[in-house]
Protein backbone atom coordinates (compact mmCIF):
# COMPACT_ATOMS: atom_id res chain seq x y z
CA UNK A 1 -21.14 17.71 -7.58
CA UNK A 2 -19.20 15.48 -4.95
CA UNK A 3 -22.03 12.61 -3.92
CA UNK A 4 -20.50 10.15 -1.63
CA UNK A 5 -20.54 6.22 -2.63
CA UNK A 6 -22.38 5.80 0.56
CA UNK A 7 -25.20 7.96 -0.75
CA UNK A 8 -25.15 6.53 -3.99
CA UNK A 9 -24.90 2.60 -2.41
CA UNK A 10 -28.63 3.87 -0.16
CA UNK A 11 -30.27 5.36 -3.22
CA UNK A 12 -29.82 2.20 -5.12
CA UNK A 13 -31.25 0.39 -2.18
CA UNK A 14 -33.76 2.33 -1.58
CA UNK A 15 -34.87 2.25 -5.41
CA UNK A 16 -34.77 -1.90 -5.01
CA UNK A 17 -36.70 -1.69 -1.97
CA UNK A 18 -39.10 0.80 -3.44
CA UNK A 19 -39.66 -1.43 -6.53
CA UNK A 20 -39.56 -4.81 -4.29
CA UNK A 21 -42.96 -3.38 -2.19
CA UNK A 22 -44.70 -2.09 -5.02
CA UNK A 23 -44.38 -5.96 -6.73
CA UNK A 24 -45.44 -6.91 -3.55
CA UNK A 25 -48.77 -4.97 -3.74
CA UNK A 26 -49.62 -6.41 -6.71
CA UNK A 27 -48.36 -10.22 -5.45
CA UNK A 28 -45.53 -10.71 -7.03
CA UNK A 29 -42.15 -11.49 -4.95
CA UNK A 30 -39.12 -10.74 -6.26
CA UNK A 31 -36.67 -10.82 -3.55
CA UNK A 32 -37.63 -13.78 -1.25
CA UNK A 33 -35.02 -14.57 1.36
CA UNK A 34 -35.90 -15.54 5.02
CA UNK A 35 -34.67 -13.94 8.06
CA UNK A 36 -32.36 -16.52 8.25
CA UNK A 37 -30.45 -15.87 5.15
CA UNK A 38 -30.14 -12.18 5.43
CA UNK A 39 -28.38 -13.01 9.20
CA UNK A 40 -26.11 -15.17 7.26
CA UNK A 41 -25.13 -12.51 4.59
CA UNK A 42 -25.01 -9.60 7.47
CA UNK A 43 -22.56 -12.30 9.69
CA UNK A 44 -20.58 -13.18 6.36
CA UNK A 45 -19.88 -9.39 5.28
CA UNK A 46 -19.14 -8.24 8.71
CA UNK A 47 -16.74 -10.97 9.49
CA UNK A 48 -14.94 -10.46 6.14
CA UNK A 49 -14.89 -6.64 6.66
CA UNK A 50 -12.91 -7.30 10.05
CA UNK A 51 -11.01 -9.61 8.04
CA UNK A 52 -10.19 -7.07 5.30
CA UNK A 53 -9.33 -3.99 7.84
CA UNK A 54 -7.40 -6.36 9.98
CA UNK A 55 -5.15 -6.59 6.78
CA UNK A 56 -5.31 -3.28 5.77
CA UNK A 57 -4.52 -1.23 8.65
CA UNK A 58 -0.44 -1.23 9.61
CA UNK A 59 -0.21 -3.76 12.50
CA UNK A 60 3.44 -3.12 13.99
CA UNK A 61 4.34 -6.14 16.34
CA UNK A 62 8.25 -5.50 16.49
CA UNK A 63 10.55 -2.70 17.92
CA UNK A 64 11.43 -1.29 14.92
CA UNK A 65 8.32 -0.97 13.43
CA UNK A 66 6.64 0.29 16.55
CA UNK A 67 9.29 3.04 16.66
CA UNK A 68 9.13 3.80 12.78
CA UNK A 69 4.89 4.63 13.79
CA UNK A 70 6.45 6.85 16.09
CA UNK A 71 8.84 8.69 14.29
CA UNK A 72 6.15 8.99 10.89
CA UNK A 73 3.59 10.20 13.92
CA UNK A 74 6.05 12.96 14.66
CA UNK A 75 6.99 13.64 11.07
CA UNK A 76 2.93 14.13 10.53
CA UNK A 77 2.76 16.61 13.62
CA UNK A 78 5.84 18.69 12.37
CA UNK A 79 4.15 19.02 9.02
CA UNK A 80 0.73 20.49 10.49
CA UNK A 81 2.65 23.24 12.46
């Protein structure tokens, strides 16, 4: 069985957000943020996650590396044939 993190990462929110309207029913509040706050935490995570693939990915800025992306590009191509 091959289940993706992704799947795994919405079933556990799904479960929270399951559990977090059935308190809710009976008037208890678990998970009280304002709309505010969530904004904040969406704006914080997706300017870290441009931060963090900014980093990641190979940035070539001189000659030489620019032509090594070419030559490993070609090296990649002969492989597939």
């Amino acid at each position: 069985m091959n289940i993706s993190k992704g799947t795994i990462v919405r079933t556990i929110l799904l479960i929270i957000t399951l559990i977090n309207l059935g308190l809710k029913h009976f008037g208890f509040d678990i998970i009280n943020v304002s709309e505010s706050e969530v904004l904040s935490a969406v704006e914080y995570i997706i300017e870290i996650s441009i931060i963090i693939v900014g980093f990641w990915k190979n940035n070539s800025y001189t000659e030489k590396a620019i032509e090594a992306d070419k030559f490993l590009k070609k090296l990649r191509e002969s492989e597939k044939e």
